[in-house]
C-alpha atoms as a PDB file:
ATOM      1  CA  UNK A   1       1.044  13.197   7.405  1.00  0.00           C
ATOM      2  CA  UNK A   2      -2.541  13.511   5.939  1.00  0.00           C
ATOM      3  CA  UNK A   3      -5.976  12.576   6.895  1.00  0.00           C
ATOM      4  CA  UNK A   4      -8.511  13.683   3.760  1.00  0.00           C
ATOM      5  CA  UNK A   5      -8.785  11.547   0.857  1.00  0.00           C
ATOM      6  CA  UNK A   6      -7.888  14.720  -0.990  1.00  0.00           C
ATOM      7  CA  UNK A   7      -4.952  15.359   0.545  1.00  0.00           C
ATOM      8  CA  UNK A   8      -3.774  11.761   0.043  1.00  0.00           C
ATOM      9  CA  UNK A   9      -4.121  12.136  -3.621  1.00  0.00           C
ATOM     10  CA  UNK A  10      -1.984  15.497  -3.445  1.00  0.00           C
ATOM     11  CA  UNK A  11       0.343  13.992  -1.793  1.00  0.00           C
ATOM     12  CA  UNK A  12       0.665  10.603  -4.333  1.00  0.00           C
ATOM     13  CA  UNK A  13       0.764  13.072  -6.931  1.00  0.00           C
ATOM     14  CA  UNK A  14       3.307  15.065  -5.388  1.00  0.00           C
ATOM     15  CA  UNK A  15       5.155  11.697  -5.102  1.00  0.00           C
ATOM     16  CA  UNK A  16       4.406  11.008  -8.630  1.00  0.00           C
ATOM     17  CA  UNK A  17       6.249  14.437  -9.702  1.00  0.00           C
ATOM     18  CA  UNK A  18       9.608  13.817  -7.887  1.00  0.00           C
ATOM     19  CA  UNK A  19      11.911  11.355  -7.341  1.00  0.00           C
ATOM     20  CA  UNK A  20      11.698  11.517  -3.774  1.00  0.00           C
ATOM     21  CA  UNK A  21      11.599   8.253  -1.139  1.00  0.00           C
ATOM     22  CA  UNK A  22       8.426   7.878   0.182  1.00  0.00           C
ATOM     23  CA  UNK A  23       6.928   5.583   2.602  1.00  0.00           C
ATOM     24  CA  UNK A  24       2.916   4.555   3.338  1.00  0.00           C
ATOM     25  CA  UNK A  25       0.916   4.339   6.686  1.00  0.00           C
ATOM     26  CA  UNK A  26      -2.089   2.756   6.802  1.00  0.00           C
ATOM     27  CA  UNK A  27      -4.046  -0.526   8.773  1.00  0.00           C
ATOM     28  CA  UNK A  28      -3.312  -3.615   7.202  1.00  0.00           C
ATOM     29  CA  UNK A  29      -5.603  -3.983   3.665  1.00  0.00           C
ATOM     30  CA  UNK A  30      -5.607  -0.120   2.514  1.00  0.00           C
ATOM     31  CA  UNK A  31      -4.052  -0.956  -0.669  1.00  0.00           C
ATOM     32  CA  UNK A  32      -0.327   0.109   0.247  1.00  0.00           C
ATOM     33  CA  UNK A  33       1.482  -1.707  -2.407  1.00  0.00           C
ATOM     34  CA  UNK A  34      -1.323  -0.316  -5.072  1.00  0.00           C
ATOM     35  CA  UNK A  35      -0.187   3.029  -4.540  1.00  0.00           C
ATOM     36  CA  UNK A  36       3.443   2.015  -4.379  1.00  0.00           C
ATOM     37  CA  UNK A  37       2.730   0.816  -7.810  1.00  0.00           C
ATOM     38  CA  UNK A  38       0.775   3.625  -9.177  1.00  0.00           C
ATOM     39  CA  UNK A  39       3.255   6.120  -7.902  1.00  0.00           C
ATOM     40  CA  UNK A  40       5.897   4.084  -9.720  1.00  0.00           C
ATOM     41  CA  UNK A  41       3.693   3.655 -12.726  1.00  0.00           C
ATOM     42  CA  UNK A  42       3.334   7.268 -12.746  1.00  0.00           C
ATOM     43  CA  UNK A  43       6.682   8.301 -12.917  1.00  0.00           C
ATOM     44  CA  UNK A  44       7.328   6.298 -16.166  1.00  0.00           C
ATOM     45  CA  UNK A  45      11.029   5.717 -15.526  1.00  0.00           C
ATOM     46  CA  UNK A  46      11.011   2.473 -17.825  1.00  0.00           C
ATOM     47  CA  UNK A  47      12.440   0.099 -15.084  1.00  0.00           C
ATOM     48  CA  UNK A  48      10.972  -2.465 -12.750  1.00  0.00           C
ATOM     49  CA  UNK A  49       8.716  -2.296  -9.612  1.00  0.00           C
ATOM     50  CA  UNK A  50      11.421  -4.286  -7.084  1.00  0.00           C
ATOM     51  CA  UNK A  51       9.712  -5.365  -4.744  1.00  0.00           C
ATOM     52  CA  UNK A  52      11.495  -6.175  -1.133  1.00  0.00           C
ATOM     53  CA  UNK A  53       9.405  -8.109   1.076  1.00  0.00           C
ATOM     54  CA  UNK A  54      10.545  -7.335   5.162  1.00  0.00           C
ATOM     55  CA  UNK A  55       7.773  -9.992   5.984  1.00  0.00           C
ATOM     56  CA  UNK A  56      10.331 -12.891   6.084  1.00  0.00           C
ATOM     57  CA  UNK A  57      12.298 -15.054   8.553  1.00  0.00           C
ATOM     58  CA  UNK A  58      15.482 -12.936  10.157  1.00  0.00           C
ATOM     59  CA  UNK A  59      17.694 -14.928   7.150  1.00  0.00           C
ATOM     60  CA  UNK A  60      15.884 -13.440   4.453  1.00  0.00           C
ATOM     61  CA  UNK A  61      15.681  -9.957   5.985  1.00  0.00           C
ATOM     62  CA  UNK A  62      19.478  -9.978   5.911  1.00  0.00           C
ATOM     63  CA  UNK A  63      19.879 -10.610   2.581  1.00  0.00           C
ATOM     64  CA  UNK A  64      17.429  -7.897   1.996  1.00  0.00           C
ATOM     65  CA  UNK A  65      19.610  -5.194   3.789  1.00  0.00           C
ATOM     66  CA  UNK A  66      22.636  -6.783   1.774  1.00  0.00           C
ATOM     67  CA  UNK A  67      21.076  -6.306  -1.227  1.00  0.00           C
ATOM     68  CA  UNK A  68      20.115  -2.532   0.527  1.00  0.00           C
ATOM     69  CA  UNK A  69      23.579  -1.874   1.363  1.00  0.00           C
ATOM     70  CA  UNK A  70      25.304  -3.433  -1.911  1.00  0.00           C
ATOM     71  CA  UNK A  71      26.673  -1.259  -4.893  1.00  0.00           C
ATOM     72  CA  UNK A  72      23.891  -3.137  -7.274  1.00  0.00           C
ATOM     73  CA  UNK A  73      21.505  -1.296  -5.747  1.00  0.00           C
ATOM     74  CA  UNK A  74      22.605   2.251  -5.651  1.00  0.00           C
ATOM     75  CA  UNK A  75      23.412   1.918  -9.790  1.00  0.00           C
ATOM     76  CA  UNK A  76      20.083   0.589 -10.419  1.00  0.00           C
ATOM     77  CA  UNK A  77      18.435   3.570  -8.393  1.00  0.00           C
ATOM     78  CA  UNK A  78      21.221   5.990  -9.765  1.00  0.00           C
ATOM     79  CA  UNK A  79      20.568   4.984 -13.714  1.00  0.00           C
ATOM     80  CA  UNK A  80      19.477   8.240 -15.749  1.00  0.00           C
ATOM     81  CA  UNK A  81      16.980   5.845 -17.814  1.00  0.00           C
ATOM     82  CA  UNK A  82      15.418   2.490 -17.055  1.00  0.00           C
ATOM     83  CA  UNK A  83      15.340   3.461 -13.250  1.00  0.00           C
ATOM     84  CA  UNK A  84      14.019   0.770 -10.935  1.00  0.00           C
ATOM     85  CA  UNK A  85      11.398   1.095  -7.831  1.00  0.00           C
ATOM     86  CA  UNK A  86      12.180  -0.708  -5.148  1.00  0.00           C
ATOM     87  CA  UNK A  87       9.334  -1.221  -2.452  1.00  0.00           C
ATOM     88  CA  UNK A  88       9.955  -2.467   1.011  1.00  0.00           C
ATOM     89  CA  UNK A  89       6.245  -4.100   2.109  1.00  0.00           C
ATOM     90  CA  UNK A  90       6.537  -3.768   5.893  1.00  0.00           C
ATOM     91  CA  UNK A  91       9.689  -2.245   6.754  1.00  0.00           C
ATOM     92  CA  UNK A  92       7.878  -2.224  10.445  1.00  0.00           C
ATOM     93  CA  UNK A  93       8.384  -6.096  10.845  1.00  0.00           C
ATOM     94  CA  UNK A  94      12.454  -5.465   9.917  1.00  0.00           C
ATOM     95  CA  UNK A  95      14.445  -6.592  13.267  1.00  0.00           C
ATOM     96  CA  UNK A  96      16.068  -3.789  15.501  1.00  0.00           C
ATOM     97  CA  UNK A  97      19.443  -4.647  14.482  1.00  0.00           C
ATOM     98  CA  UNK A  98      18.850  -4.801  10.989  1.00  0.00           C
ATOM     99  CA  UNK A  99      17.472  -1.260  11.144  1.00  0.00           C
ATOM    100  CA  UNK A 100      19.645   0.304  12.911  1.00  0.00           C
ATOM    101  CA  UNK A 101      22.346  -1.367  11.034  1.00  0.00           C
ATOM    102  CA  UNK A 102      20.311  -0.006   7.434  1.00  0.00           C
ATOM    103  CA  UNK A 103      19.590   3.939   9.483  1.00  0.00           C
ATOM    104  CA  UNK A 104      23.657   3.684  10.566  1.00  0.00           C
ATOM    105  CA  UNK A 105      24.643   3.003   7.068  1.00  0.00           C
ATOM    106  CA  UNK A 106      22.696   5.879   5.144  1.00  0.00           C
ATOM    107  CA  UNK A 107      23.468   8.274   8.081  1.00  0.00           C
ATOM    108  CA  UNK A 108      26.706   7.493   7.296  1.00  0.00           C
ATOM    109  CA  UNK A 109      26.460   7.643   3.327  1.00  0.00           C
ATOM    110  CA  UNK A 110      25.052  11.048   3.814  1.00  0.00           C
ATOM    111  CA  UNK A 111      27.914  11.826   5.373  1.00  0.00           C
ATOM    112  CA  UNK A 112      30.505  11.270   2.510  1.00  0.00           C
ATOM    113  CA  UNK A 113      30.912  13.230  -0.528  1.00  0.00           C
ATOM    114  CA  UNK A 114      29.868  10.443  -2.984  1.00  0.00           C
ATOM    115  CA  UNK A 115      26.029  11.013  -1.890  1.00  0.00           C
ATOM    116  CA  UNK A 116      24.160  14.320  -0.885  1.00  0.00           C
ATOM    117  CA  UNK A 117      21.898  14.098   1.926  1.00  0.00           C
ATOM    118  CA  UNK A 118      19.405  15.062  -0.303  1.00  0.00           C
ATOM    119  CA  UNK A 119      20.301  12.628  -3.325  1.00  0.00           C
ATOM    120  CA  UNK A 120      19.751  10.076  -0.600  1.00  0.00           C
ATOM    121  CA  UNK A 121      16.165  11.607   0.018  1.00  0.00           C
ATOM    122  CA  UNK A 122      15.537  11.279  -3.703  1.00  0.00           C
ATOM    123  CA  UNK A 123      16.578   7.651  -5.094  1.00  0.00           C
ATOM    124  CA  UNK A 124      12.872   6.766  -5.622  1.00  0.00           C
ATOM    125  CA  UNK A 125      12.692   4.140  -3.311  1.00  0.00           C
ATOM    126  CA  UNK A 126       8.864   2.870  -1.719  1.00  0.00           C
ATOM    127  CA  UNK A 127       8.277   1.784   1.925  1.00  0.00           C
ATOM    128  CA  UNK A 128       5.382   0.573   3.505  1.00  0.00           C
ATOM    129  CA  UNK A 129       4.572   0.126   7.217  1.00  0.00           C
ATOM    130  CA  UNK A 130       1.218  -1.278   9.471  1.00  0.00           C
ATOM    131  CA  UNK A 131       0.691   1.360  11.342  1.00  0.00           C
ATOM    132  CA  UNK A 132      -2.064  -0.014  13.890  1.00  0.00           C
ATOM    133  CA  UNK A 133      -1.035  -1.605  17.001  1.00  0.00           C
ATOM    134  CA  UNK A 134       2.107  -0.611  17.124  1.00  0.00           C
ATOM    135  CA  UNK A 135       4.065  -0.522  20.884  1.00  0.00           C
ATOM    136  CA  UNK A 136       6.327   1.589  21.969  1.00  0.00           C
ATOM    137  CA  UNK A 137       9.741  -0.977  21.770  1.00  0.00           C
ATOM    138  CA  UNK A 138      13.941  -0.881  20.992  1.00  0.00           C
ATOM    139  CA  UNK A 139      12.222  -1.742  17.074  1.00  0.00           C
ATOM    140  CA  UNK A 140       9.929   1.382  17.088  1.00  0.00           C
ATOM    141  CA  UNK A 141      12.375   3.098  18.351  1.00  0.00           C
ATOM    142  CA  UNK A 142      15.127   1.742  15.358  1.00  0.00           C
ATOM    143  CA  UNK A 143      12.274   2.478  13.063  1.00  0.00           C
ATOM    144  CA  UNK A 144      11.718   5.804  13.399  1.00  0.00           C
ATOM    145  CA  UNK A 145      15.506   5.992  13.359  1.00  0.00           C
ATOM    146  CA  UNK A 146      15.413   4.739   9.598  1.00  0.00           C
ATOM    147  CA  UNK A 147      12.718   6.247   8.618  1.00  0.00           C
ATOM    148  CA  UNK A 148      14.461   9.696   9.061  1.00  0.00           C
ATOM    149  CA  UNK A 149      17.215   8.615   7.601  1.00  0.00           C
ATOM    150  CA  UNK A 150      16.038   7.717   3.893  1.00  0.00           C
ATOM    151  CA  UNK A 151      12.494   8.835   3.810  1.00  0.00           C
ATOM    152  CA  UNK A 152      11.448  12.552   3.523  1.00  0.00           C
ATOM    153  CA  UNK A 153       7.779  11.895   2.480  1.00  0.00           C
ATOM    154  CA  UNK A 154       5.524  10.156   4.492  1.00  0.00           C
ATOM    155  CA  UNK A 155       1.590   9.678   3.532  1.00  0.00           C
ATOM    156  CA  UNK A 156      -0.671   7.844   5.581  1.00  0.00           C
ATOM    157  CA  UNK A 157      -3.869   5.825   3.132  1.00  0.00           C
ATOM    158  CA  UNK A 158      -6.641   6.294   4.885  1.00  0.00           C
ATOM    159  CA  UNK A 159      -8.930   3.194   5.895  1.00  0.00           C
ATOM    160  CA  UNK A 160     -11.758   2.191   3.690  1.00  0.00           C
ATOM    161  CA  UNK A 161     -14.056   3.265   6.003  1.00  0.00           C
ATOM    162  CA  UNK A 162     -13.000   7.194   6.049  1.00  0.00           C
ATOM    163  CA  UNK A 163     -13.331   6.788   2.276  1.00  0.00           C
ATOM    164  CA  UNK A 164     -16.342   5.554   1.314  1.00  0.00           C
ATOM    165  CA  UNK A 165     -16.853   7.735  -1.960  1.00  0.00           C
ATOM    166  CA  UNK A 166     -14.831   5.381  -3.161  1.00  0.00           C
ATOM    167  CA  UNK A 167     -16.344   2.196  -2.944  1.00  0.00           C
ATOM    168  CA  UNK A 168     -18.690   2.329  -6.309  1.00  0.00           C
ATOM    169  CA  UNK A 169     -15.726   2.591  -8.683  1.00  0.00           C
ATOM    170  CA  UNK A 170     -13.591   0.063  -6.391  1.00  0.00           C
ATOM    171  CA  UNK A 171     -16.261  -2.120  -6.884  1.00  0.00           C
ATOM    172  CA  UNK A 172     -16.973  -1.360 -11.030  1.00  0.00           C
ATOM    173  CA  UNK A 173     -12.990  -2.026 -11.336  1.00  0.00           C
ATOM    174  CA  UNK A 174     -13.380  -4.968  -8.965  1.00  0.00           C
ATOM    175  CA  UNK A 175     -16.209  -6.736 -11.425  1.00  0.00           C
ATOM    176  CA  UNK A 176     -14.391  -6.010 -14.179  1.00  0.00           C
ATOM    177  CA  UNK A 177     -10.832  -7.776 -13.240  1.00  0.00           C
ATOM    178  CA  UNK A 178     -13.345 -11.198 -12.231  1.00  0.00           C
ATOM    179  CA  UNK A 179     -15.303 -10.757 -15.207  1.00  0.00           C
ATOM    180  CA  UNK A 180     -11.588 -11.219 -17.374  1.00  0.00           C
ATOM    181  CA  UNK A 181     -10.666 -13.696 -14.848  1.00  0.00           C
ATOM    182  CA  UNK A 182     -13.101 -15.828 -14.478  1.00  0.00           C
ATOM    183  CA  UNK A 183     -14.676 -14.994 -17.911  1.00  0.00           C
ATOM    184  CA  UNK A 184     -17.849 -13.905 -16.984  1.00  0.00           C
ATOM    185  CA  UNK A 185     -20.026 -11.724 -17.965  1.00  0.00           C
ATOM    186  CA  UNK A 186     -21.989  -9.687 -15.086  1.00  0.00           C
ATOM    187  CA  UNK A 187     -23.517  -6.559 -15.671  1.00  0.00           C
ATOM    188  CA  UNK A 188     -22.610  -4.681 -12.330  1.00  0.00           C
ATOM    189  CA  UNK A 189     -24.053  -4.342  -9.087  1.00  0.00           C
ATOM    190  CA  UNK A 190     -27.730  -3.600  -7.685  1.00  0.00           C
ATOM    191  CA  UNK A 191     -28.214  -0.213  -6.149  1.00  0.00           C
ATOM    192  CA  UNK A 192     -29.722  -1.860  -3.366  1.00  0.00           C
ATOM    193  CA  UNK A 193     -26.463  -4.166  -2.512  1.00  0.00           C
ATOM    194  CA  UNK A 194     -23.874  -0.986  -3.591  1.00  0.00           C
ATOM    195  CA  UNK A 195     -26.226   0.720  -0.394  1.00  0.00           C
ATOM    196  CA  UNK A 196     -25.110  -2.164   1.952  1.00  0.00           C
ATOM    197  CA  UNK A 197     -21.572  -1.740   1.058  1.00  0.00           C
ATOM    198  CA  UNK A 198     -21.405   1.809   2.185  1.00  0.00           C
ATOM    199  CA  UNK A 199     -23.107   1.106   5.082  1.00  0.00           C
ATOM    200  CA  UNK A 200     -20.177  -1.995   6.008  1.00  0.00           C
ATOM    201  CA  UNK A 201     -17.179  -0.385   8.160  1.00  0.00           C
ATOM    202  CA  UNK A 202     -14.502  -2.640   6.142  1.00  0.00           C
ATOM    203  CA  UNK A 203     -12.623  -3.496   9.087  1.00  0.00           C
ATOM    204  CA  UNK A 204     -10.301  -5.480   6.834  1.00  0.00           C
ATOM    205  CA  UNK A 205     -10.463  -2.223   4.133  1.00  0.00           C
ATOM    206  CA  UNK A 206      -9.879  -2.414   0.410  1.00  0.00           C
ATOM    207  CA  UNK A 207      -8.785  -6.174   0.502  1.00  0.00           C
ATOM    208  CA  UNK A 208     -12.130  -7.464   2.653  1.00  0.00           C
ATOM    209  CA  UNK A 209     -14.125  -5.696  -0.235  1.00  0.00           C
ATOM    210  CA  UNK A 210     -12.211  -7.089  -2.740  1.00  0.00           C
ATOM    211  CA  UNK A 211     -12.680 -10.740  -1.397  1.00  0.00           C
ATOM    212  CA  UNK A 212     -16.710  -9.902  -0.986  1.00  0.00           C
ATOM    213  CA  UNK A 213     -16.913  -8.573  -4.674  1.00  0.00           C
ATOM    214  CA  UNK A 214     -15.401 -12.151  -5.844  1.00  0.00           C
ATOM    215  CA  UNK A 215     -17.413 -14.022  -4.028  1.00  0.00           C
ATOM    216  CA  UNK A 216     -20.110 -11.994  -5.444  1.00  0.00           C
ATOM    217  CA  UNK A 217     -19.628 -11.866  -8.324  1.00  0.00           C
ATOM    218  CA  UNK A 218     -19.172 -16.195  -8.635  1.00  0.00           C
ATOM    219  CA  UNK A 219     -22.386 -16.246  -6.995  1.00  0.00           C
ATOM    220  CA  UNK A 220     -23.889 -14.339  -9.743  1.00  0.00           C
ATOM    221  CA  UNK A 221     -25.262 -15.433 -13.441  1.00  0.00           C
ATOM    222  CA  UNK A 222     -23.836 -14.035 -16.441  1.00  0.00           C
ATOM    223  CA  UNK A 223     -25.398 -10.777 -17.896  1.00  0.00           C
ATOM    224  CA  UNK A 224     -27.111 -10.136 -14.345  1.00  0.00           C
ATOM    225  CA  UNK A 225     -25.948  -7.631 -11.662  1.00  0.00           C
ATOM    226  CA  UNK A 226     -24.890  -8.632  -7.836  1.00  0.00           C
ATOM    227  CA  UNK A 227     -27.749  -8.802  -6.045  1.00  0.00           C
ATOM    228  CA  UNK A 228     -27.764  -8.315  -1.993  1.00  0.00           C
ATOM    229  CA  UNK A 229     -28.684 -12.373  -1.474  1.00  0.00           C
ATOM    230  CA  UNK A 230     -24.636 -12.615  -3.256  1.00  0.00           C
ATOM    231  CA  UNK A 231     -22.867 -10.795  -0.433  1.00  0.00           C
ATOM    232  CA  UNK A 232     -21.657 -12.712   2.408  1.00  0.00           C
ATOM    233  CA  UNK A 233     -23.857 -13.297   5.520  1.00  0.00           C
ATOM    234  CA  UNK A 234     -21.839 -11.311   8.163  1.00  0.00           C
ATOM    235  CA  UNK A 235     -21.584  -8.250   6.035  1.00  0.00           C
ATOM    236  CA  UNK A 236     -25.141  -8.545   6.259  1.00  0.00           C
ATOM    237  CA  UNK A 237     -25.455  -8.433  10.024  1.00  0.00           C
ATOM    238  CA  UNK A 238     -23.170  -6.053  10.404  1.00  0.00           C
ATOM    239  CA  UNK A 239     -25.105  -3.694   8.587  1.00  0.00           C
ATOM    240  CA  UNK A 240     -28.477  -4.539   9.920  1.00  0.00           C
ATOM    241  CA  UNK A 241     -26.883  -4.211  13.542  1.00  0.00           C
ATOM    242  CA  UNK A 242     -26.025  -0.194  12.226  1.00  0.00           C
ATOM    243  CA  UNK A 243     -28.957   0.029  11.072  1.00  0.00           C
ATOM    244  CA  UNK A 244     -30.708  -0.954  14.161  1.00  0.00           C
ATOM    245  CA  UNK A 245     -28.600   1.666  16.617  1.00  0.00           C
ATOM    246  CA  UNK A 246     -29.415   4.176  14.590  1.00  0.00           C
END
């Protein structure tokens, strides 16, 4: 596990350069499934980004441990070209049973001489996990259980907050996708409104400041920059109460 952005991006890299299953920590709104995607970008295998969504009623999480456990899925994964990703957004929220059952079956598979241990480690596969109030339960305790059994690489994105280098070229990318998609035309942002979103904690991360830089940048008038009067009103007071306990 890893706590510096630098570090985070070794590690993503180091992702990037293998074949090996990995699965990302972080609070909810870090930008899991972005990395997922750059990682699997990155590799330039050819094939698809699958993704497997574990935030679902108990039906639907079955049929995603089917699919899991089914023969399709090992010959996608196993293809020499054309190699799919599959990503599994919240693998926390699986039930008990269903984990155990997926950790019993790879444990097993490991076992047999049709799959290494390590070919196991190494199919490429993406998971992502919430990693803030968790409890200590039977499903934690299945979790961790499947985790060891078909992840070796484990990175946790660090909040928004504990990266805040990163914010001026979040938010230059940010205008730039609502500029195409709302065909507009603004400039950038004001040095004096890029100041108040350092100074904001994000306690929603990368997804609060991507919902701020929309609003922003609808509020703003083509071929002019966001201005601090565009940002939303409890940003504001959050960053005049840090400024005030300072």
């Amino acid at each position: 596990m890893v706590d510096t952005t630098q570090e985070v991006y070794h590690e993503i890299n180091r992702a990037v350069q293998s074949s090996l299953n990995v699965v990302l920590e972080g609070e909810s709104g870090v930008g899991k499934e972005h990395f997922a995607e750059l990682i699997h970008r990155e590799r330039n295998w050819g094939g698809e980004f699958v993704v497997c969504d574990c935030e679902q009623t108990v039906r639907k999480q079955t049929r995603i441990v089917e699919q899991l456990t089914s023969p399709v899925f090992f010959k996608k994964l196993r293809r020499s070209t054309q190699r799919d990703t599959f990503f599994m957004r919240r693998v926390d929220l699986l039930q008990a049973h269903l984990l155990a059952q997926l950790s019993d079956f790879f444990e097993d598979l490991g076992k047999t001489e049709a799959f290494s241990r390590n070919e196991l480690l190494s199919l490429g596969v993406i998971g992502s996990l919430q990693t803030s109030g968790h409890k200590k339960s039977l499903n934690n305790v299945q979790l961790h259980k499947f985790l060891n059994s078909l992840f070796c690489l484990k990175i946790r994105i660090l909040p928004l907050r504990e990266r805040k280098e990163q914010i001026p070229k979040l938010v230059e990318k940010f205008i730039s996708d609502f500029n195409k998609e709302q065909k507009r035309n603004v400039l950038g942002i004001a040095p004096d409104a890029l100041e108040l979103l350092l100074q904001y904690n994000w306690p929603d991360n990368v997804c609060e400041l991507r919902m701020e830089i929309e609003r922003a940048v609808t509020l703003t008038r083509n071929y002019e920059s966001l201005e601090p009067s565009t940002l939303s009103g409890n940003l504001i007071k959050s960053v005049s109460k840090i400024r005030s306990l300072r």
